[in-house]
C-alpha atoms as a PDB file:
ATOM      1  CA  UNK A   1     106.303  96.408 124.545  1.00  0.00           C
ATOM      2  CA  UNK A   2     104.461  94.027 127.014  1.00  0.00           C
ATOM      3  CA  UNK A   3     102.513  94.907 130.016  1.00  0.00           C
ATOM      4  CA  UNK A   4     101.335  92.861 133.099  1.00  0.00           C
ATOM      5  CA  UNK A   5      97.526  93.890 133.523  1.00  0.00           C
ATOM      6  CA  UNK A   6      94.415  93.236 135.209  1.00  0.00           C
ATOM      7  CA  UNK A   7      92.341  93.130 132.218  1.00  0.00           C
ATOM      8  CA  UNK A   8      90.288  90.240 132.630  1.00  0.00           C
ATOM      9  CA  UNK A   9      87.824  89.542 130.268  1.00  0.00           C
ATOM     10  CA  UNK A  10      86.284  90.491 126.968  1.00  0.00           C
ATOM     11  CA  UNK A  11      83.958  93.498 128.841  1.00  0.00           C
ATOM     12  CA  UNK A  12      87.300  94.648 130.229  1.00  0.00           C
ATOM     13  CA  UNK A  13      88.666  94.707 127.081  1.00  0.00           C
ATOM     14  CA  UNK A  14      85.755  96.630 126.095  1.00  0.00           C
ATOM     15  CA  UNK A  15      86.226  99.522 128.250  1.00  0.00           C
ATOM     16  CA  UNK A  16      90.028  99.835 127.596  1.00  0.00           C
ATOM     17  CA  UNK A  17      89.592  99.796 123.994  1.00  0.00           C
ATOM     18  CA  UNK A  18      89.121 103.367 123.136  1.00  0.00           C
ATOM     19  CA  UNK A  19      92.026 104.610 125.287  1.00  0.00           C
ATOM     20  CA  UNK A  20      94.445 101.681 123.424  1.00  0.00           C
ATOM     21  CA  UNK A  21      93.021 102.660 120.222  1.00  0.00           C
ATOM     22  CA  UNK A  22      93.804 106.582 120.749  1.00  0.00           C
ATOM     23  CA  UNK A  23      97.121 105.889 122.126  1.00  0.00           C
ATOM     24  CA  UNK A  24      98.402 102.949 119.809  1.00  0.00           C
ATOM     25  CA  UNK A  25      95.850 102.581 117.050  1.00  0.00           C
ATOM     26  CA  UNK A  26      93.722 100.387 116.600  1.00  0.00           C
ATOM     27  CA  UNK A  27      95.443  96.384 115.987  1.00  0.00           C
ATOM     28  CA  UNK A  28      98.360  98.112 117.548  1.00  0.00           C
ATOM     29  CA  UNK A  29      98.059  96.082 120.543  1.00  0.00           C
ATOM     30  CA  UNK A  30      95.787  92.996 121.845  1.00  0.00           C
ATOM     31  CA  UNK A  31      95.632  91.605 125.797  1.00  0.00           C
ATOM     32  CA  UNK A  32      96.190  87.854 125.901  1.00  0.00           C
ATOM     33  CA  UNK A  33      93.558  87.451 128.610  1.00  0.00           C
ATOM     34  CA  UNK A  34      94.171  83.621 128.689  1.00  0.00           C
ATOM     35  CA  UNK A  35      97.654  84.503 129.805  1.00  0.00           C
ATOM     36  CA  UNK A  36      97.893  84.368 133.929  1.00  0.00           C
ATOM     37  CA  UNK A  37      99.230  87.810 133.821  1.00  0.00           C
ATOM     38  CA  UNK A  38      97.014  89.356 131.174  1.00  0.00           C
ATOM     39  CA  UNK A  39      99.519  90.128 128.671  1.00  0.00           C
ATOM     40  CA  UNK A  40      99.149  93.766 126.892  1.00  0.00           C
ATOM     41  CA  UNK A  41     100.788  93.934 123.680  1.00  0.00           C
ATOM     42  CA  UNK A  42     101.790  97.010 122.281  1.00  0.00           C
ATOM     43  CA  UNK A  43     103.109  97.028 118.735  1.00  0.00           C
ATOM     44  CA  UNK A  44     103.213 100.773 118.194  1.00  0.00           C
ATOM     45  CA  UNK A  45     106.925 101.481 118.952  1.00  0.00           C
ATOM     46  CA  UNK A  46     106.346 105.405 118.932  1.00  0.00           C
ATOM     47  CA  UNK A  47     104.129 104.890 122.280  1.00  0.00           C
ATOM     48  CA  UNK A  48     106.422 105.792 125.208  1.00  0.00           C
ATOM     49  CA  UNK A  49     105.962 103.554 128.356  1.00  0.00           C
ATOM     50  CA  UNK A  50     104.597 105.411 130.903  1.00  0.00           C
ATOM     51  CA  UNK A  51     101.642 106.102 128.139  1.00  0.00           C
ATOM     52  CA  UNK A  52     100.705 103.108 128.096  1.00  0.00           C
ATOM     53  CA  UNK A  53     100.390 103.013 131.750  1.00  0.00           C
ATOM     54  CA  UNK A  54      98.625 106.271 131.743  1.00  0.00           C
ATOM     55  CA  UNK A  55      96.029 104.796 129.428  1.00  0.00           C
ATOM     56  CA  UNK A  56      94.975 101.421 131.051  1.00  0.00           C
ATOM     57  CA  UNK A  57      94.987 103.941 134.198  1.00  0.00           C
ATOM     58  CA  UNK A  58      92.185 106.298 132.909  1.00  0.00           C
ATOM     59  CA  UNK A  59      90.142 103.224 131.647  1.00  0.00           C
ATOM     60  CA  UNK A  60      90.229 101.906 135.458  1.00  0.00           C
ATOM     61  CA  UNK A  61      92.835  99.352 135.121  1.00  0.00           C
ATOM     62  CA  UNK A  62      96.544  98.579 135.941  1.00  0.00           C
ATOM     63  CA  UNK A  63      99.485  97.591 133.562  1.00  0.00           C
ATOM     64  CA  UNK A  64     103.408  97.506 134.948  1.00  0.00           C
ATOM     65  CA  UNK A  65     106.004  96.976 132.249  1.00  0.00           C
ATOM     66  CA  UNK A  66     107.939  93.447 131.635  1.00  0.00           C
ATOM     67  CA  UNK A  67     111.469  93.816 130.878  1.00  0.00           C
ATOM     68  CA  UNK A  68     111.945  91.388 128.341  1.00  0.00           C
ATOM     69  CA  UNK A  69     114.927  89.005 128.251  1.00  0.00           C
END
């Protein structure tokens, strides 16, 4: 699963961290924050979509799906 976010840098990854980890595990998912678009990874195929979303939500930030080709 990949996300579009607006996690920026390594303090932002910092604050979603504990909401990722609870959700996916922890290294069940890294942000490419080199990427333009601030990639979100998600590894953990048992994590439904719109939990993902729900998670970078509560930790103050914004991910929308990529449908992958």
């Amino acid at each position: 699963m990949k996300f579009k976010t607006n996690v920026m840098c390594s303090n932002c990854i910092a604050k979603v961290t504990p909401y990722l980890n609870k959700l996916a595990g922890e290294n069940n998912w890294e942000v490419d924050i080199k990427d333009p678009q601030k990639i979100l990874t998600i590894k953990n195929a048992q994590v439904k979509t719109e939990e993902v979303i729900r998670s970078v939500a509560e930790a103050g930030y914004k991910a929308e799906e990529i449908a992958l080709r």
